[in-house]
N, C-alpha and C. Protein backbone atom coordinates (compact mmCIF):
# COMPACT_ATOMS: atom_id res chain seq x y z
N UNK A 1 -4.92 20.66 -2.44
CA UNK A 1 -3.95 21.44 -1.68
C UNK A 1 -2.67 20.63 -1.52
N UNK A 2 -1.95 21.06 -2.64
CA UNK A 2 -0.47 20.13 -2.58
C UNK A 2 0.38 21.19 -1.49
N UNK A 3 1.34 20.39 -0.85
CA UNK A 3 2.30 20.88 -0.23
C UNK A 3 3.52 20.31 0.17
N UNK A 4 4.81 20.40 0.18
CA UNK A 4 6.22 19.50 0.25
C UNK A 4 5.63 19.18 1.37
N UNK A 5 6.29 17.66 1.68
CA UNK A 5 6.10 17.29 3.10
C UNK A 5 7.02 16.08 3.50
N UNK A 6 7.53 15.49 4.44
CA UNK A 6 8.54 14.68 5.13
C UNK A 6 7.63 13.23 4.57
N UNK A 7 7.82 12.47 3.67
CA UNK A 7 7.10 11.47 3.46
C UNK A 7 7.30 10.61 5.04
N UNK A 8 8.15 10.16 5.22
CA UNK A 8 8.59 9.35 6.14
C UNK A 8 7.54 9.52 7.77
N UNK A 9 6.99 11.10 7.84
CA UNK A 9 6.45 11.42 9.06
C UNK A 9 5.10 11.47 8.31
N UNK A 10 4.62 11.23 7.44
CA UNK A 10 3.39 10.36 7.23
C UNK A 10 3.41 9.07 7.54
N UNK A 11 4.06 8.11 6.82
CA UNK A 11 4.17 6.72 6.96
C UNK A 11 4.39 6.57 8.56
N UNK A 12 4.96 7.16 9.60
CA UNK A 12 5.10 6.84 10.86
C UNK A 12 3.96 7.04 11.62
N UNK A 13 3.35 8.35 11.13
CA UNK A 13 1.62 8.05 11.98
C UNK A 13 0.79 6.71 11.05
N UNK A 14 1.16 6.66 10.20
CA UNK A 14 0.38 5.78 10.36
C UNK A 14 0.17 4.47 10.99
N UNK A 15 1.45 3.96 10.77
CA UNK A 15 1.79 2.96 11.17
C UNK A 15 2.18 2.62 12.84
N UNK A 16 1.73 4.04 13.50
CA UNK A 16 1.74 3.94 14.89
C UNK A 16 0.78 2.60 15.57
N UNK A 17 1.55 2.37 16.60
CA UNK A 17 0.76 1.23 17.23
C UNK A 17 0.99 -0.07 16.75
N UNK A 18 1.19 -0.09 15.33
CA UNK A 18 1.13 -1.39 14.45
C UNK A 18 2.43 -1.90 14.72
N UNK A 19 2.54 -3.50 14.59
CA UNK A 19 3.62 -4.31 14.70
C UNK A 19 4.36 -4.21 13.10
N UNK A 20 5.10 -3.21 12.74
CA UNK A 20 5.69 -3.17 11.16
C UNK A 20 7.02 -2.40 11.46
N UNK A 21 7.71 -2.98 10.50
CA UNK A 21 9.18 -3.12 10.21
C UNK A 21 9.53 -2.12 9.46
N UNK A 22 10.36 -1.32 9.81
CA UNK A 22 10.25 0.02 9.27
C UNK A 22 11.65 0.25 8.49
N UNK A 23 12.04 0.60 7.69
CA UNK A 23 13.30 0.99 7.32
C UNK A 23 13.21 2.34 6.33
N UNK A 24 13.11 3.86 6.95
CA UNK A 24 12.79 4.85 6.09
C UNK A 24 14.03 5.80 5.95
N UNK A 25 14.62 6.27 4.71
CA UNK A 25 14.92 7.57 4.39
C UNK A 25 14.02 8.51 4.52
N UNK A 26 14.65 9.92 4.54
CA UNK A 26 13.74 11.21 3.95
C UNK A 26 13.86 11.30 2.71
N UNK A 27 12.64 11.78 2.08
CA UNK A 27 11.91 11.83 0.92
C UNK A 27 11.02 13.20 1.15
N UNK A 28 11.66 14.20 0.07
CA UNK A 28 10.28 15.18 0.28
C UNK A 28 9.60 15.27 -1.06
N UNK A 29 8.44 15.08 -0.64
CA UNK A 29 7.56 14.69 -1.72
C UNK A 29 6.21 16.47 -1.95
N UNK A 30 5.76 16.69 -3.15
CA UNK A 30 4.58 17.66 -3.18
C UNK A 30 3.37 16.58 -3.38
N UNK A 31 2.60 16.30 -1.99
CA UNK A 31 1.58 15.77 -1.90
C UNK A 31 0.16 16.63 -1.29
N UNK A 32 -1.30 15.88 -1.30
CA UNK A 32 -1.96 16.37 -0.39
C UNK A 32 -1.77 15.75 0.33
N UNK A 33 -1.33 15.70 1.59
CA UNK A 33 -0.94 14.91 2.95
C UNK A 33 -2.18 14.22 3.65
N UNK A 34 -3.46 14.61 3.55
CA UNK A 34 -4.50 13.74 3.62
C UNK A 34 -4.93 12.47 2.91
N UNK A 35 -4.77 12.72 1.66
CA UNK A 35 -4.14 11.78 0.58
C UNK A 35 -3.86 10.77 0.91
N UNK A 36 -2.56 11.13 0.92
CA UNK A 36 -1.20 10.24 0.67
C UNK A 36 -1.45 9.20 2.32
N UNK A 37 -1.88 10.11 3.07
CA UNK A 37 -2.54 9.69 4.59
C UNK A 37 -3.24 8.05 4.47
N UNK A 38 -4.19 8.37 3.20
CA UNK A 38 -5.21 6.94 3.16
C UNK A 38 -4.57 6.34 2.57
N UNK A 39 -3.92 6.96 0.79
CA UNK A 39 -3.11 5.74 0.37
C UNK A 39 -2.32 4.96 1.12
N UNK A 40 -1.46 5.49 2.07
CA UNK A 40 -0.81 4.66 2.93
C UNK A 40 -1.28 3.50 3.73
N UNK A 41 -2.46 4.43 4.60
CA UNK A 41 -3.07 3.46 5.47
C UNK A 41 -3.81 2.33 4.57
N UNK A 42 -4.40 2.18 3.29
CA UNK A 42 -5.14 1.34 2.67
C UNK A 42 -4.10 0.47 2.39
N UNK A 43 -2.90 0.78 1.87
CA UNK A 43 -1.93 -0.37 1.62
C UNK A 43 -1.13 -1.33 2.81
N UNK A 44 -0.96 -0.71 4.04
CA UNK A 44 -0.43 -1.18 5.36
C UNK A 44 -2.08 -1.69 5.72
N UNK A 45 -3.16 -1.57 5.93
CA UNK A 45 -4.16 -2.39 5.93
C UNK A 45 -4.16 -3.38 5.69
N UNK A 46 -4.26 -3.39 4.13
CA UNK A 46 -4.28 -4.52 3.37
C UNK A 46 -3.57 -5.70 3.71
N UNK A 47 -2.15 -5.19 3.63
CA UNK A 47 -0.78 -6.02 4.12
C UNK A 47 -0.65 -6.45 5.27
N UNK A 48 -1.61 -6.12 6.77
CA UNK A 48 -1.73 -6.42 7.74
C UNK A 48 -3.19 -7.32 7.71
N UNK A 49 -4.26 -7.12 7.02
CA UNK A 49 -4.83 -8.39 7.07
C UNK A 49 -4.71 -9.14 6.06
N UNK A 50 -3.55 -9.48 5.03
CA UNK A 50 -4.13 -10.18 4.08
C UNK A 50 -2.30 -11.30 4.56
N UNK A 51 -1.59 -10.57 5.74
CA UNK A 51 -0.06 -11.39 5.91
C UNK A 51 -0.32 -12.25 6.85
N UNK A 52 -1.34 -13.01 7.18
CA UNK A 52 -1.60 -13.93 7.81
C UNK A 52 -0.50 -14.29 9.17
N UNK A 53 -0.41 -12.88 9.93
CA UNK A 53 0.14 -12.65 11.28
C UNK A 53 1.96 -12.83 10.87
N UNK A 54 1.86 -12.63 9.64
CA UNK A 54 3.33 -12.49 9.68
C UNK A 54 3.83 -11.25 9.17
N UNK A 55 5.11 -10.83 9.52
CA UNK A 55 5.97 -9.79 9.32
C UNK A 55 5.32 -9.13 7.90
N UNK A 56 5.76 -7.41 8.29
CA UNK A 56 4.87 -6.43 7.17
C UNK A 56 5.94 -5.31 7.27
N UNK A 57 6.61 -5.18 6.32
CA UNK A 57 8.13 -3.92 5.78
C UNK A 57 7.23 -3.38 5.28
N UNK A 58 8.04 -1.78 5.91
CA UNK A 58 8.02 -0.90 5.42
C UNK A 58 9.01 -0.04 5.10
N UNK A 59 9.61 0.23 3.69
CA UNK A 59 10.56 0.65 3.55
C UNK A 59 10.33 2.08 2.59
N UNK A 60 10.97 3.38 2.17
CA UNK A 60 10.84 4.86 2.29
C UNK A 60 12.42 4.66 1.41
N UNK A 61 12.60 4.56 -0.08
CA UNK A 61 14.05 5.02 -0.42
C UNK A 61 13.92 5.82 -1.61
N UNK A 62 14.47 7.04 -1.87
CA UNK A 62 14.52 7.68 -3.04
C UNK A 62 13.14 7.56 -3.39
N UNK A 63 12.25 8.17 -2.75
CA UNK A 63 10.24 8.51 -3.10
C UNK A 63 10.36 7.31 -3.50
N UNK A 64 10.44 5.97 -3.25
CA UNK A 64 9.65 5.09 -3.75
C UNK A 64 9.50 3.99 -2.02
N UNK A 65 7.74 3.72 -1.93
CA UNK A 65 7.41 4.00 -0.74
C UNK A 65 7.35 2.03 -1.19
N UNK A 66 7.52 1.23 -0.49
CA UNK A 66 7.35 -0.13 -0.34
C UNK A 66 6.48 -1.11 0.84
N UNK A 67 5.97 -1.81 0.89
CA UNK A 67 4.89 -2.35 1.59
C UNK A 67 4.95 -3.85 1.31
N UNK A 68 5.67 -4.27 2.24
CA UNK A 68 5.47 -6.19 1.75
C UNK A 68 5.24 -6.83 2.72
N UNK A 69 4.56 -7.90 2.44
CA UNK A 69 3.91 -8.65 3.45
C UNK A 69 4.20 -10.26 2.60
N UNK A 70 3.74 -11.35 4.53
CA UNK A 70 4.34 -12.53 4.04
C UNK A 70 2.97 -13.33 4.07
N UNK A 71 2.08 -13.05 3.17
CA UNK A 71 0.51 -13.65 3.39
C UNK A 71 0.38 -14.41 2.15
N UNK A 72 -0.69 -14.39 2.35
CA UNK A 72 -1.82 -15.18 0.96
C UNK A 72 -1.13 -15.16 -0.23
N UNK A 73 -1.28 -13.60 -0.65
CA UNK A 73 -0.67 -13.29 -1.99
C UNK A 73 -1.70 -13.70 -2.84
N UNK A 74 -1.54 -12.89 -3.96
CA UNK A 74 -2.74 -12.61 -4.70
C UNK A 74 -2.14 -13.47 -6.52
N UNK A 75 -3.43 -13.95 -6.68
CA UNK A 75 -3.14 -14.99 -8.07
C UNK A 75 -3.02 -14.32 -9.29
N UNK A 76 -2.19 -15.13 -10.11
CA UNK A 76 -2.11 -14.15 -11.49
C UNK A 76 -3.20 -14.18 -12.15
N UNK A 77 -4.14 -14.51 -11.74
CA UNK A 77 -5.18 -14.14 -12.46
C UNK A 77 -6.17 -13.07 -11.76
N UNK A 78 -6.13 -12.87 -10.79
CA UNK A 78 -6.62 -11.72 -10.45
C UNK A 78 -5.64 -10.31 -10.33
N UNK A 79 -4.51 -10.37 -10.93
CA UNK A 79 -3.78 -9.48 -10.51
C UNK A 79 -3.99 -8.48 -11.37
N UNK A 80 -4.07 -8.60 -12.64
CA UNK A 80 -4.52 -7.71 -13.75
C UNK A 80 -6.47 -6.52 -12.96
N UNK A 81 -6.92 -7.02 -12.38
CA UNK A 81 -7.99 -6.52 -11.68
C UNK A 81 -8.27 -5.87 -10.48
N UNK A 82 -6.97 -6.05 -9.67
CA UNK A 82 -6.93 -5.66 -8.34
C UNK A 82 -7.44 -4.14 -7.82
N UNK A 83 -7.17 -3.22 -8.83
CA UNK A 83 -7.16 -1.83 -8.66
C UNK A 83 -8.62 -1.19 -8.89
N UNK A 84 -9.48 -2.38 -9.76
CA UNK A 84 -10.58 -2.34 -10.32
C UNK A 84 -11.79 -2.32 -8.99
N UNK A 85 -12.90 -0.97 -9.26
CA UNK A 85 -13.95 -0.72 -8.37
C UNK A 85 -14.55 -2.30 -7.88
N UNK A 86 -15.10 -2.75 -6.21
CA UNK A 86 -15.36 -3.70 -6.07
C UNK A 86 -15.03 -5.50 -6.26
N UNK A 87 -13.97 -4.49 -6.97
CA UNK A 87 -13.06 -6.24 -7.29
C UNK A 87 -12.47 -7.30 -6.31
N UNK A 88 -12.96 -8.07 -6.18
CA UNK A 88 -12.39 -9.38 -4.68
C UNK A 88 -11.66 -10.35 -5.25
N UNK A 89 -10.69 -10.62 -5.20
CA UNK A 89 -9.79 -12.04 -5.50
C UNK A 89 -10.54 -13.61 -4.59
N UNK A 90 -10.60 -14.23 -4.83
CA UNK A 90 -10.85 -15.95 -4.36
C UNK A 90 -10.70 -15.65 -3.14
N UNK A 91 -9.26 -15.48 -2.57
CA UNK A 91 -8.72 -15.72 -1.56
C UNK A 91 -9.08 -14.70 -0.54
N UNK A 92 -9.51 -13.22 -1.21
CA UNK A 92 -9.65 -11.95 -0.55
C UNK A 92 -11.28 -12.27 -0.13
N UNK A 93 -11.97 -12.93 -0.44
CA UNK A 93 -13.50 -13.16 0.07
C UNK A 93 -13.86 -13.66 1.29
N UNK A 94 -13.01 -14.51 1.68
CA UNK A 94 -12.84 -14.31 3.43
C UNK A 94 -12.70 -13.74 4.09
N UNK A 95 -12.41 -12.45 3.94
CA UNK A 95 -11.82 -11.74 4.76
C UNK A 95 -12.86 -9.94 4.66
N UNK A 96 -12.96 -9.48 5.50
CA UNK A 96 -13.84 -8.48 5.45
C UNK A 96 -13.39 -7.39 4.21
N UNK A 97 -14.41 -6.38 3.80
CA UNK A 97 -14.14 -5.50 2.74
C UNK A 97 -14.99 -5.68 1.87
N UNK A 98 -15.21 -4.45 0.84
CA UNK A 98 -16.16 -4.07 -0.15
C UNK A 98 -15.02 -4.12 -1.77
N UNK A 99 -13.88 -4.16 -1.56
CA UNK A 99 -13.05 -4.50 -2.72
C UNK A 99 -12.83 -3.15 -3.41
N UNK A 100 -12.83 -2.02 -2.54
CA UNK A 100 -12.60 -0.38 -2.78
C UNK A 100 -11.02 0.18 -2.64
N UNK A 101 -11.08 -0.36 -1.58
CA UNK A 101 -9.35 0.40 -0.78
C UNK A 101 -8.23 0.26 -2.32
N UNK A 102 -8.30 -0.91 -2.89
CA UNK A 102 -7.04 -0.52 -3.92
C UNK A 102 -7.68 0.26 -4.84
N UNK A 103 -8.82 0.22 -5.11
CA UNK A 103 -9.38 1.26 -6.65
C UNK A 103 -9.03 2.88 -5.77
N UNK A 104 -9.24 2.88 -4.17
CA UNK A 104 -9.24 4.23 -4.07
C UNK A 104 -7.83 4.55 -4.01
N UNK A 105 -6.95 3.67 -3.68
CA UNK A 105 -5.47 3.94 -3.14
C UNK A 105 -4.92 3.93 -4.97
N UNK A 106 -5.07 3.94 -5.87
CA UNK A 106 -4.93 3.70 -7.33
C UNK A 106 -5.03 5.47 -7.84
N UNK A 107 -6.65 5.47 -7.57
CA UNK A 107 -6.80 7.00 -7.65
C UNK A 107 -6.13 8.11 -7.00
N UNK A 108 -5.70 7.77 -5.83
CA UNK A 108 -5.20 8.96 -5.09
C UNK A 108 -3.37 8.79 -5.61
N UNK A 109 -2.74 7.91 -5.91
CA UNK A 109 -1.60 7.99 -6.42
C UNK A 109 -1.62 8.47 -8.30
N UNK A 110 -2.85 7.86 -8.93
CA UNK A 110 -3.07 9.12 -9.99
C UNK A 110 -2.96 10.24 -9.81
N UNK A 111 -4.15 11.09 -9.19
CA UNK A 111 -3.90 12.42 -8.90
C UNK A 111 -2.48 13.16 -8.81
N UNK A 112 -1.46 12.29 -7.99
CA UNK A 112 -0.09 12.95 -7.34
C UNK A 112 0.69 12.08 -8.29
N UNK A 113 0.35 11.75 -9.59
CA UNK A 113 1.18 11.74 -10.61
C UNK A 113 2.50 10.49 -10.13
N UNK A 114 2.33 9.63 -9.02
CA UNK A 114 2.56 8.62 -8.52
C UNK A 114 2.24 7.31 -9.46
N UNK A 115 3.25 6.43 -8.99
CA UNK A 115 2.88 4.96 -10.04
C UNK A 115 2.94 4.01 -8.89
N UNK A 116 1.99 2.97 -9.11
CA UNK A 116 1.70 2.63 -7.68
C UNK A 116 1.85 0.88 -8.59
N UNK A 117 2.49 0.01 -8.22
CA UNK A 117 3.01 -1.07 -9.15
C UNK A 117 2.84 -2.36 -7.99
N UNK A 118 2.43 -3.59 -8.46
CA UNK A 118 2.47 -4.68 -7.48
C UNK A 118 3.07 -5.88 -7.49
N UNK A 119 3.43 -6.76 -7.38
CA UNK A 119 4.17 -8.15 -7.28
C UNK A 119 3.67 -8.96 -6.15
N UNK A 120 3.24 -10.02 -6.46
CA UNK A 120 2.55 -10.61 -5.64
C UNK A 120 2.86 -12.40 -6.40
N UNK A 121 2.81 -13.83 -5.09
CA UNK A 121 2.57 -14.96 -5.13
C UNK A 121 2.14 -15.49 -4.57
N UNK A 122 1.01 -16.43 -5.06
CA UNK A 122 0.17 -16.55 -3.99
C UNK A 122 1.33 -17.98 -2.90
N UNK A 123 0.62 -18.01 -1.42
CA UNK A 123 1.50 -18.33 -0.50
C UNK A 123 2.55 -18.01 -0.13
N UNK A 124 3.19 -16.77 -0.89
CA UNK A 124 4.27 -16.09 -0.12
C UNK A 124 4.10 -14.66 0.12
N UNK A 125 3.37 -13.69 -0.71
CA UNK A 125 3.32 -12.86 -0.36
C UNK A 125 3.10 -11.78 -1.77
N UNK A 126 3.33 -10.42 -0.79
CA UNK A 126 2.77 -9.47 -1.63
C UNK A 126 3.60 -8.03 -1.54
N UNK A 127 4.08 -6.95 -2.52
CA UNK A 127 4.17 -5.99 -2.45
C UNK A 127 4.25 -4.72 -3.09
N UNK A 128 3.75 -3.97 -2.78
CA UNK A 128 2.90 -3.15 -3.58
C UNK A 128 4.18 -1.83 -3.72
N UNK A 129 4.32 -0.98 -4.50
CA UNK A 129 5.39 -0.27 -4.56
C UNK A 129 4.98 1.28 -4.74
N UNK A 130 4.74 2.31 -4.31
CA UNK A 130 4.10 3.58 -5.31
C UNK A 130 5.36 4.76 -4.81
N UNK A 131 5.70 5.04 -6.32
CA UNK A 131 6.56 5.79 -6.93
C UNK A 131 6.34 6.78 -6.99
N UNK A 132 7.00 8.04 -6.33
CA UNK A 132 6.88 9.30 -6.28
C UNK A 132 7.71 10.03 -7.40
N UNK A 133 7.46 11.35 -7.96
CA UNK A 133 7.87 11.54 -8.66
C UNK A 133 8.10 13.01 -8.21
């Protein structure tokens, strides 16, 4: 059940309560809004436990939705795998999780014809990008 919707008033429930840095345009996007609901929350998750209590942007420009954090950051050698069912990085094994949230947040930006792209170093950080179309 696709339907236009205010990207920006997704990303704000989600991120209710949470300590994150917001900088959004409007963007109307044809999503399922339940969807796009988890992709969000799985990537602001992530970025909130993996930024080791530091600052987590969120930025909304021209459908392309941004998520960066100032944590761990993920190695080039696991980066090619990240999206992959059950997959844990070194550094990600400390930390709670089954290694699902990016394979599912991967799939649900397939579906909506979304490109969901990452950049990451380890000790500085991470951010994940998914492109609306």
């Amino acid at each position: 059940d696709f339907k236009k919707v205010e990207l920006s008033k997704i990303i704000n429930k989600v991120v209710k309560g949470k300590n994150i840095k917001l900088d959004l345009d409007e963007s109307i996007v044809k999503v399922n809004e339940d969807s796009i609901y988890e992709l969000i929350s799985i990537l602001v998750d992530n970025a909130i436990k993996y930024g080791e209590n530091k600052d987590v942007n969120v930025s909304l420009k021209n459908k392309v939705l941004k998520i960066k954090d100032n944590g761990i950051g993920i190695s080039e050698v696991d980066l090619p795998h990240i999206f992959d069912r059950f997959y844990r990085g070194d550094k990600a094994r400390s930390h709670d999780g089954y290694g699902l949230g990016l394979s599912i947040a991967k799939q649900i930006a397939d579906i909506h014809s979304a490109k969901i792209k990452v950049e990451s170093k380890l000790g500085v950080g991470t951010t994940f990008k998914v492109i609306f179309s």
